[in-house]
Protein backbone atom coordinates (compact mmCIF):
# COMPACT_ATOMS: atom_id res chain seq x y z
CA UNK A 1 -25.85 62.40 -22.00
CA UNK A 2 -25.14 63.47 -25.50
CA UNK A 3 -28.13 64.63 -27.18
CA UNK A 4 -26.49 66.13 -30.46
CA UNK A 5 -24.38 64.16 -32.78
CA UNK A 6 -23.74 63.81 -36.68
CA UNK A 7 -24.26 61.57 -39.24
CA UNK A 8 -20.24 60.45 -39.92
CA UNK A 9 -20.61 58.09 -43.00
CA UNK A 10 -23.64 56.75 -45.04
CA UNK A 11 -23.09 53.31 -46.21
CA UNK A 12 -24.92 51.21 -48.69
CA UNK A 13 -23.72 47.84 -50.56
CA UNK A 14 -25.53 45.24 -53.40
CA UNK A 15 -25.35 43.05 -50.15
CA UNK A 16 -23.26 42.19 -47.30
CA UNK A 17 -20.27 43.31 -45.83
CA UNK A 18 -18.90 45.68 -46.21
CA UNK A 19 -21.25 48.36 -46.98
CA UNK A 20 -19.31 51.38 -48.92
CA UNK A 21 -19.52 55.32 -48.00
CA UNK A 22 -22.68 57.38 -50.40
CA UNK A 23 -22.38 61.11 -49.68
CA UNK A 24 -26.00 61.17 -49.63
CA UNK A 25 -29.06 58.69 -49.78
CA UNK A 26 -32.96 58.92 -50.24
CA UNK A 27 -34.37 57.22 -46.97
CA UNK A 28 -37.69 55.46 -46.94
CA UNK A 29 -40.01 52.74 -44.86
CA UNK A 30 -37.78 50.11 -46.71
CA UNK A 31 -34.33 51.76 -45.67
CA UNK A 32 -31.51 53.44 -47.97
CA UNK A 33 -32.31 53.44 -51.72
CA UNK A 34 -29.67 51.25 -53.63
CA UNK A 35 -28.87 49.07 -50.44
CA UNK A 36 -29.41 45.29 -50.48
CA UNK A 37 -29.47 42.76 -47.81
CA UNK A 38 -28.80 39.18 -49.02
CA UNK A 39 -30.30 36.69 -46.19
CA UNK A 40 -33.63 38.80 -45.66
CA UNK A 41 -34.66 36.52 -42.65
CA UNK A 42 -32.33 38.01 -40.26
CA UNK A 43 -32.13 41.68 -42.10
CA UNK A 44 -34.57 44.33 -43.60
CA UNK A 45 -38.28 44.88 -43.06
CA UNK A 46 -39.89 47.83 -41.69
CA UNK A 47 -38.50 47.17 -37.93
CA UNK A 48 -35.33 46.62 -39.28
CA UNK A 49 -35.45 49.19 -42.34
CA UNK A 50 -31.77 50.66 -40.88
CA UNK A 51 -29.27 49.58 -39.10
CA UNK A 52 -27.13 52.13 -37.12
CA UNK A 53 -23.95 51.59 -35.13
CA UNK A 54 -21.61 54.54 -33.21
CA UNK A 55 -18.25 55.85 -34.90
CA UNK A 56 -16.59 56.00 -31.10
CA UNK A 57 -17.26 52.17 -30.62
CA UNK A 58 -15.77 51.79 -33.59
CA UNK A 59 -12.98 53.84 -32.68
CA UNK A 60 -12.84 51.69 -29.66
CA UNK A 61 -12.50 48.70 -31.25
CA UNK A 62 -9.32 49.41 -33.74
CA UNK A 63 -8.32 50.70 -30.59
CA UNK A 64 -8.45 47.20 -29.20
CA UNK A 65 -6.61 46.09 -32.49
CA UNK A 66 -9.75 45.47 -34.50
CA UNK A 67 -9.35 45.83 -38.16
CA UNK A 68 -12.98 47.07 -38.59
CA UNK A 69 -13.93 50.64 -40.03
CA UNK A 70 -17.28 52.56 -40.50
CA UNK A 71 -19.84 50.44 -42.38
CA UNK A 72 -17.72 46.77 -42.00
CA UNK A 73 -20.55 45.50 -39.48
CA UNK A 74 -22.87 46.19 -41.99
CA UNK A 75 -24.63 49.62 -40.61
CA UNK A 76 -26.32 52.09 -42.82
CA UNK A 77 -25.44 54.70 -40.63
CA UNK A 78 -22.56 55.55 -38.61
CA UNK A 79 -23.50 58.18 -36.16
CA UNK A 80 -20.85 60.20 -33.95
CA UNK A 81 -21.01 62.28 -31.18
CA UNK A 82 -23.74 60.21 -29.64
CA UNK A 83 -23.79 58.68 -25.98
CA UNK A 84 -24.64 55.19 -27.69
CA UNK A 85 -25.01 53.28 -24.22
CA UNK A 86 -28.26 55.36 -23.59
CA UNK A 87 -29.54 54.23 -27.20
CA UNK A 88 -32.16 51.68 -27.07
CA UNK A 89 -35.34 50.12 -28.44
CA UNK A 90 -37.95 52.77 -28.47
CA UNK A 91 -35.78 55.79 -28.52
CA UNK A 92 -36.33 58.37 -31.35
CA UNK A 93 -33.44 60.13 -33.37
CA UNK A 94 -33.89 63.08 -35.77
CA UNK A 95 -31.46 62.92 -38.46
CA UNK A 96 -30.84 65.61 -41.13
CA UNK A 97 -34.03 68.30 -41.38
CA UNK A 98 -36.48 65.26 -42.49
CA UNK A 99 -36.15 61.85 -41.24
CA UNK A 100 -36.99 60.51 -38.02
CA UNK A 101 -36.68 56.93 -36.91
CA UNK A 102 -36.95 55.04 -33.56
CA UNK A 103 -34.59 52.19 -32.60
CA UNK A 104 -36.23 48.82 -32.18
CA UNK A 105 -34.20 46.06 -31.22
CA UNK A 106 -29.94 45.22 -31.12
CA UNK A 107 -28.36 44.22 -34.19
CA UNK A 108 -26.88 40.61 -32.98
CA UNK A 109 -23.61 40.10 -34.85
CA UNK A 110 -23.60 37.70 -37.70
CA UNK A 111 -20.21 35.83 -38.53
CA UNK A 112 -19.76 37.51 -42.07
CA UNK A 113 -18.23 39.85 -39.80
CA UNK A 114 -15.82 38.02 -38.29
CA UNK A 115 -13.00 38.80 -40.25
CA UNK A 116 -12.44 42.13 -38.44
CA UNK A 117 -11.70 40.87 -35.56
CA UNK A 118 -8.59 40.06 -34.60
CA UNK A 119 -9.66 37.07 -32.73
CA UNK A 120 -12.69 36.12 -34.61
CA UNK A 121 -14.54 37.01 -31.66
CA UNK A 122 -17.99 38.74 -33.29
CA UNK A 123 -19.68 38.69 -30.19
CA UNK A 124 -17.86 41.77 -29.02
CA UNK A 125 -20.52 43.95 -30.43
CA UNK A 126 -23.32 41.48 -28.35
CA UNK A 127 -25.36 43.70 -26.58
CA UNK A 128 -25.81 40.88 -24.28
CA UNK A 129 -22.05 40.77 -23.56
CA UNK A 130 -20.97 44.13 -24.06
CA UNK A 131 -23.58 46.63 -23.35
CA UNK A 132 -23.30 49.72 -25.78
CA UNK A 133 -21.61 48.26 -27.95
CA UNK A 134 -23.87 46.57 -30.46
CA UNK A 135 -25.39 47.81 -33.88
CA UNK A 136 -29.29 49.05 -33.81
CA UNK A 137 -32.06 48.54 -35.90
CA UNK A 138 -34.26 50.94 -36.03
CA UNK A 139 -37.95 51.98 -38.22
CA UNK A 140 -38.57 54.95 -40.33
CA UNK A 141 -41.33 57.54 -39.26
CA UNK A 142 -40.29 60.22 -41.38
CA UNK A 143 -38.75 59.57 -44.86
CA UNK A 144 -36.63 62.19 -46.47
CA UNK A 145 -32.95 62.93 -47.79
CA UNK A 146 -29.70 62.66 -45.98
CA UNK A 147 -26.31 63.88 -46.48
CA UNK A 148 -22.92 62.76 -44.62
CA UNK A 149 -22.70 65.61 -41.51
CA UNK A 150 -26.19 66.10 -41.23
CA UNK A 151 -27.14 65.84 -37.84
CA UNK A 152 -28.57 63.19 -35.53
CA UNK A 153 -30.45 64.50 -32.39
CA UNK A 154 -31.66 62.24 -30.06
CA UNK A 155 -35.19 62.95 -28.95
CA UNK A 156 -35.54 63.95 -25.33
CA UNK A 157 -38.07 62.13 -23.35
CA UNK A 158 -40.85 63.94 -21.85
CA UNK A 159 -40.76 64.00 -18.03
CA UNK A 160 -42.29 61.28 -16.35
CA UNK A 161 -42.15 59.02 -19.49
């Protein structure tokens, strides 16, 4: 398991897809100052203040001849160097020296993204259908600043929890 990764590209958009690359963003309960989410039923809120997604499954997928690039699906924050199959609801990540969040739920793929697929097929970031593979959404505990490179640190567990 990868415990130590980076923060590879910050991403922030008036609303939807995609979100474009900010060298650095102030991060609070809401999520990234000067990002938007248009259809607030299915995105934003505290539990779903960020949404994160992996650089290497990204990497995977234009390997698979997938058009998509860091912030297409819509994440705030691409992270690399993580294991991103042992990410899940209720894990904790420290990124950058200030702000903490823990992971609360998938991101299910919406069909704005479908265009960066080659065959349409969104579902290939379903959790449900391919494990490690899908977005997160995650809550803030711990506001603060972050800059592209910072790093993301996934909190050890304490034994026997």
């Amino acid at each position: 398991m990868t415990y130590t990764g980076r923060i590879a590209q910050i991403n922030i958009s008036p609303g939807g897809v995609p979100k474009l690359a900010v060298v650095t963003a102030q991060v609070t309960a809401a999520g990234l100052d000067g990002d938007q989410q248009r259809d607030l039923k299915f995105h934003g809120g505290p539990d779903r203040a960020l949404c994160l997604w992996s650089l290497e499954v990204i990497e995977t997928l234009r390997a698979e001849g997938h058009s998509i690039g860091p912030g297409s699906a819509g994440e705030n924050l691409t992270l690399a160097g993580l294991n991103w199959a042992d990410l899940g609801p209720g894990r904790q990540i420290q990124l950058g020296e200030q702000v903490r969040v823990e992971i609360t739920d998938y991101a299910p793929p919406c069909r704005t993204i479908m265009r960066w697929f080659s065959d349409r097929r969104y579902s290939r970031i379903n959790q449900t259908h391919y494990p490690g593979s899908s977005r997160l959404y995650a809550r803030v505990l711990r506001p603060g600043v972050l800059t592209t490179g910072d790093r993301a640190i996934l909190a050890v567990e304490a034994a026997g929890g």
